[in-house]
N, C-alpha and C. Protein backbone atom coordinates (compact mmCIF):
# COMPACT_ATOMS: atom_id res chain seq x y z
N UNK A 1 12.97 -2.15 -10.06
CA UNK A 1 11.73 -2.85 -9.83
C UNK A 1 10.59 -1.85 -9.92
N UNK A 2 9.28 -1.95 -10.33
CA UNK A 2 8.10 -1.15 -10.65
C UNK A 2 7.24 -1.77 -9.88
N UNK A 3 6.19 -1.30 -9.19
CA UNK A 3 5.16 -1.78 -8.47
C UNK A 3 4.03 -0.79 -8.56
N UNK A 4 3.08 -1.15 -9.23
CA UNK A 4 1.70 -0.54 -9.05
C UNK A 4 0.93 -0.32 -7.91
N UNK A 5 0.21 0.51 -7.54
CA UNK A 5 -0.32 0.80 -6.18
C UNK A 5 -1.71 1.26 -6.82
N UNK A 6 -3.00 0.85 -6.36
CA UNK A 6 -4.20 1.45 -6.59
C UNK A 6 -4.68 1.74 -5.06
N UNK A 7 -5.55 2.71 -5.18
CA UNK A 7 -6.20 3.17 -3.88
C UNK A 7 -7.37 3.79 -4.22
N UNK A 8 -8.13 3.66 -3.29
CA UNK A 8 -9.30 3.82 -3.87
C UNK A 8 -10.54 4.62 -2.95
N UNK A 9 -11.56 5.37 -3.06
CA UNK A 9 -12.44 5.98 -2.57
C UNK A 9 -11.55 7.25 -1.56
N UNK A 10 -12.05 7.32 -0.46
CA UNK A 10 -11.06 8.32 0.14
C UNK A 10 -10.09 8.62 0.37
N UNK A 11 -9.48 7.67 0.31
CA UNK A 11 -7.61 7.53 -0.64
C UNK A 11 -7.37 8.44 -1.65
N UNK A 12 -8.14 8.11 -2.52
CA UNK A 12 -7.91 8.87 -3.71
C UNK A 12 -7.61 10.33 -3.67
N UNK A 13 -8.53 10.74 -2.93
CA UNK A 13 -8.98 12.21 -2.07
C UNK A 13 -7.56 12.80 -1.37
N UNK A 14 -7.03 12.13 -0.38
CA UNK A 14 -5.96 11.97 0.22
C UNK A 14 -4.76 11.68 -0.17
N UNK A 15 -4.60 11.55 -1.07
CA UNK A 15 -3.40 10.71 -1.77
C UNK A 15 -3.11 12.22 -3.70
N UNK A 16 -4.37 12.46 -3.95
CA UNK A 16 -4.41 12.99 -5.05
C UNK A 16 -4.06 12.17 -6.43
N UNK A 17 -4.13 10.70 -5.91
CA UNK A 17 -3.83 10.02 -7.60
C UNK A 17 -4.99 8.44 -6.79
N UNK A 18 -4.90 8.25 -8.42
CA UNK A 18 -5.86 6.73 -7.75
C UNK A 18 -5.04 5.51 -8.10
N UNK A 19 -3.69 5.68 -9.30
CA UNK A 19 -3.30 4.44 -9.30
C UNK A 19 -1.63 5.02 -9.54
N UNK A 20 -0.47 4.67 -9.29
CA UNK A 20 0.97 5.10 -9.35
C UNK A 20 1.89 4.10 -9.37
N UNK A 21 2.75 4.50 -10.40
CA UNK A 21 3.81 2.77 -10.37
C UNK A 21 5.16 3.79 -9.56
N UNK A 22 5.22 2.95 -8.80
CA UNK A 22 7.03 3.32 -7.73
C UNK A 22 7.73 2.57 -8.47
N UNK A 23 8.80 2.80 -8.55
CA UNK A 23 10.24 2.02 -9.03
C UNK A 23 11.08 2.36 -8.10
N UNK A 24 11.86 1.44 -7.82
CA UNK A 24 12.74 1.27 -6.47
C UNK A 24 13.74 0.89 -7.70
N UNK A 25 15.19 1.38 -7.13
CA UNK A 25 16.77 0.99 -7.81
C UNK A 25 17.28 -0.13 -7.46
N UNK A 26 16.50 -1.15 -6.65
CA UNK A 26 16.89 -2.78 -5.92
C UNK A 26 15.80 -3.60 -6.43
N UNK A 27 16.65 -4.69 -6.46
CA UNK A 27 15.49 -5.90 -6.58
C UNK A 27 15.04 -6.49 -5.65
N UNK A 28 15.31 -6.04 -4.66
CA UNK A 28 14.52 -6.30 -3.29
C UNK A 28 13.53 -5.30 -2.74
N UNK A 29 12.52 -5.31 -1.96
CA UNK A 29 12.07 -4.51 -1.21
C UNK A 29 10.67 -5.16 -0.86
N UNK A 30 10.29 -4.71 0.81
CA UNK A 30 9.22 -4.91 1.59
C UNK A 30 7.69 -3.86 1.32
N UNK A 31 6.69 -3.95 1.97
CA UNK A 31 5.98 -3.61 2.19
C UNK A 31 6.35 -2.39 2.43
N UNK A 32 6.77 -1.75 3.55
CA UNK A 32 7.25 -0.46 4.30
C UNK A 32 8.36 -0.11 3.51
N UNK A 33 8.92 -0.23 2.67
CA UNK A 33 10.28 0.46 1.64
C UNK A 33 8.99 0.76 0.67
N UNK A 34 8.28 0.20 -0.24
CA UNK A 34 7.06 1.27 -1.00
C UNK A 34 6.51 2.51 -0.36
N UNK A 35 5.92 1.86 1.05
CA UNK A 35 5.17 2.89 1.39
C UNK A 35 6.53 4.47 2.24
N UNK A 36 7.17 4.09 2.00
CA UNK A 36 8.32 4.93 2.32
C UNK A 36 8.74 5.92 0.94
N UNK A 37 8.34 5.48 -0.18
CA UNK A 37 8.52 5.83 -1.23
C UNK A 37 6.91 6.86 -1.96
N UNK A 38 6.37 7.06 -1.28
CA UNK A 38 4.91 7.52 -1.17
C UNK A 38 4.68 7.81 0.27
N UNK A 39 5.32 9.04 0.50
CA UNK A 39 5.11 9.61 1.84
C UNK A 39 3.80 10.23 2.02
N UNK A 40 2.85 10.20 1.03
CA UNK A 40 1.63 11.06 1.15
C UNK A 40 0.37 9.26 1.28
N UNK A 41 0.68 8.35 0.76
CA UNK A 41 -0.60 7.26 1.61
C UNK A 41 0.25 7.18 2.48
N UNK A 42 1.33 6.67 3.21
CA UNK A 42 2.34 5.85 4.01
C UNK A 42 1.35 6.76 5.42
N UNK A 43 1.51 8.25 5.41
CA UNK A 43 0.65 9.08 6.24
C UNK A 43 -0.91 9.24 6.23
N UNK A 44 -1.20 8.65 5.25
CA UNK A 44 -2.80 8.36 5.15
C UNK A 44 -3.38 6.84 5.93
N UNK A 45 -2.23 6.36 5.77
CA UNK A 45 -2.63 4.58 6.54
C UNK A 45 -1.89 4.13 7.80
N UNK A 46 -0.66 4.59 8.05
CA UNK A 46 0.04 4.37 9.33
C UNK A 46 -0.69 4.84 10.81
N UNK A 47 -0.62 3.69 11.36
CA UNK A 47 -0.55 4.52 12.61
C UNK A 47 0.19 3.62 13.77
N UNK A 48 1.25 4.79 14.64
CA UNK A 48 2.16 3.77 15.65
C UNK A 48 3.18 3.00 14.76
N UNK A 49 3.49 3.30 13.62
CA UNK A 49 4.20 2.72 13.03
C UNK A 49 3.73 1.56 12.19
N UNK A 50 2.35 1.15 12.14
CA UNK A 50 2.07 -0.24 11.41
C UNK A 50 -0.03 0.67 10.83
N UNK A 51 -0.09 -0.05 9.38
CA UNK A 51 -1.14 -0.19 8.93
C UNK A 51 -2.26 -0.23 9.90
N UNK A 52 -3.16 0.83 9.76
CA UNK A 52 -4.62 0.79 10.68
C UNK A 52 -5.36 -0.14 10.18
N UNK A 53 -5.81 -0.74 11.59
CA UNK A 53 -6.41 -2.11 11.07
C UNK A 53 -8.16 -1.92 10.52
N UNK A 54 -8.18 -0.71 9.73
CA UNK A 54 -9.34 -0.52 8.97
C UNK A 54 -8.95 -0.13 8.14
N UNK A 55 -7.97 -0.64 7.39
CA UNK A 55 -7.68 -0.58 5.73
C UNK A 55 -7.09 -1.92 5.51
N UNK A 56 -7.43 -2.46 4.54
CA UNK A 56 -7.51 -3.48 3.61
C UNK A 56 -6.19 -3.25 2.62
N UNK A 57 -5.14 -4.14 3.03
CA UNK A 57 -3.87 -4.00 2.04
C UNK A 57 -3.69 -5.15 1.23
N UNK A 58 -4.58 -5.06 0.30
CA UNK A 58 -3.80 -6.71 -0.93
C UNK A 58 -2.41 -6.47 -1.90
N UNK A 59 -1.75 -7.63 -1.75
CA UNK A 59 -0.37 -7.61 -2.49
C UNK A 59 -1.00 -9.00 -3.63
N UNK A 60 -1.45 -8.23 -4.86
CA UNK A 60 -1.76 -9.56 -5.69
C UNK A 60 -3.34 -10.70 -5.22
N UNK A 61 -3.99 -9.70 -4.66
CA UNK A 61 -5.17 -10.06 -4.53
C UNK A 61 -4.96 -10.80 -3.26
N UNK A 62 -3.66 -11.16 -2.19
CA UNK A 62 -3.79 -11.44 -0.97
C UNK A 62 -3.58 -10.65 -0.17
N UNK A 63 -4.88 -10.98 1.25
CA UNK A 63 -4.48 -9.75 2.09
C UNK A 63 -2.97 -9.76 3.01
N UNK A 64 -2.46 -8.67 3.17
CA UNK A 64 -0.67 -8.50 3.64
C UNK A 64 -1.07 -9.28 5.06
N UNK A 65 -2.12 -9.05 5.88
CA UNK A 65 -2.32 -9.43 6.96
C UNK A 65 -2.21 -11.08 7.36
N UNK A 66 -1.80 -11.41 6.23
CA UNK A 66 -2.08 -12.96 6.50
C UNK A 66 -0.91 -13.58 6.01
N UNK A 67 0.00 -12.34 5.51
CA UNK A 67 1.64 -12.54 5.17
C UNK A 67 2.30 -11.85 5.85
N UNK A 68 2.79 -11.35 5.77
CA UNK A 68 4.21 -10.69 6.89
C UNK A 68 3.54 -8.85 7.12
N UNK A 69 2.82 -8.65 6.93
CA UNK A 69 2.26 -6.94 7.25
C UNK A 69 2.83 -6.12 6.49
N UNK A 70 3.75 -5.68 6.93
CA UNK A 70 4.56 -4.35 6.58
C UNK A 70 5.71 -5.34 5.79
N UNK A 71 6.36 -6.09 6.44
CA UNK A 71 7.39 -7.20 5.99
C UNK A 71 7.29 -7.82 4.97
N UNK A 72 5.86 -7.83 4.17
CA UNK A 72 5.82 -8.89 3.03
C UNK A 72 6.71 -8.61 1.54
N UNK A 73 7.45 -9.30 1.60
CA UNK A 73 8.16 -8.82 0.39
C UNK A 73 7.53 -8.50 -1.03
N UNK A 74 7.98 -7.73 -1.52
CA UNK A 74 7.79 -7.33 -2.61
C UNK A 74 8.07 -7.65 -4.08
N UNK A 75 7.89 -8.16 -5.31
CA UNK A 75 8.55 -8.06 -6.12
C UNK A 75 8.20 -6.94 -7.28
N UNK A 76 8.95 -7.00 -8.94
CA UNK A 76 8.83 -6.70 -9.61
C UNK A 76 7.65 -7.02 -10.07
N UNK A 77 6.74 -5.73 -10.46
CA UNK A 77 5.39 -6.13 -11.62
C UNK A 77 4.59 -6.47 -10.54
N UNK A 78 4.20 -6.60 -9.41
CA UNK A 78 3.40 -6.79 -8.22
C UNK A 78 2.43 -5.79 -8.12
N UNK A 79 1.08 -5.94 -7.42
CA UNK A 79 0.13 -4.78 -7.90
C UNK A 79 -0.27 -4.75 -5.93
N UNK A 80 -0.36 -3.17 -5.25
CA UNK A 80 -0.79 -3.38 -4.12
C UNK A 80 -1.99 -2.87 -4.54
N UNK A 81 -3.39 -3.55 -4.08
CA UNK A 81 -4.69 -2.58 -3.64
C UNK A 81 -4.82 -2.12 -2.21
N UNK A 82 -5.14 -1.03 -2.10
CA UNK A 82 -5.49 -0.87 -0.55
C UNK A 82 -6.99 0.38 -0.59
N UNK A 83 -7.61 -0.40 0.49
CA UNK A 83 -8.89 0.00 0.64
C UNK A 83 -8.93 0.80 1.93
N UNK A 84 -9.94 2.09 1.83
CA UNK A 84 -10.07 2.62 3.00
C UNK A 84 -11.55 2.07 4.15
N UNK A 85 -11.16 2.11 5.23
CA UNK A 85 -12.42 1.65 5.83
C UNK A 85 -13.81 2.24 5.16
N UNK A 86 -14.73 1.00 5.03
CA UNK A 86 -16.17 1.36 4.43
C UNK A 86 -17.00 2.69 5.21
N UNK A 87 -17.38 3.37 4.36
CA UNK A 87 -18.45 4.51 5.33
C UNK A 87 -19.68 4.40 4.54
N UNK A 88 -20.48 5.00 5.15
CA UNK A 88 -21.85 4.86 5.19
C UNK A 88 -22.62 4.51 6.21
N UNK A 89 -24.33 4.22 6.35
CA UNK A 89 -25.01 3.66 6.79
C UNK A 89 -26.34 3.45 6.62
């Protein structure tokens, strides 16, 4: 399975890439099996074990928060965006 990941603004910074396809050897996998597979955002966005709730995780243009979080399954060809909290003022 292949899954695209974009990240964006201080992510990018943190992460050192702005967009990366994972391939997993199953045709299954969650939310938290990607980010397990990218130990460098998984440590840029976790905290306590679950997504800081000032980043923005879309699976396919929906936010994860309104599907299973960490749990939302995954498929093949699926695109995650994730946003870092806005700065400025």
């Amino acid at each position: 399975m292949k899954v695209t990941l974009y990240v964006y603004a201080l992510l990018k910074e943190k992460t050192g890439w702005d967009s990366k396809v994972v391939e997993l050897e199953r045709n299954y996998a969650r939310l938290a099996d990607i980010l397990e597979s990218t130990p460098e955002l998984k440590n840029a966005i976790l905290v306590d074990n679950d997504i800081d709730r000032h980043f923005i995780v879309l699976l396919n243009g929906r936010n994860i928060r309104l599907l299973k979080g960490l749990d939302t399954p995954i498929a093949d060809g699926d695109r995650i965006d994730i946003f870092p909290p806005a700065g400025g003022g």
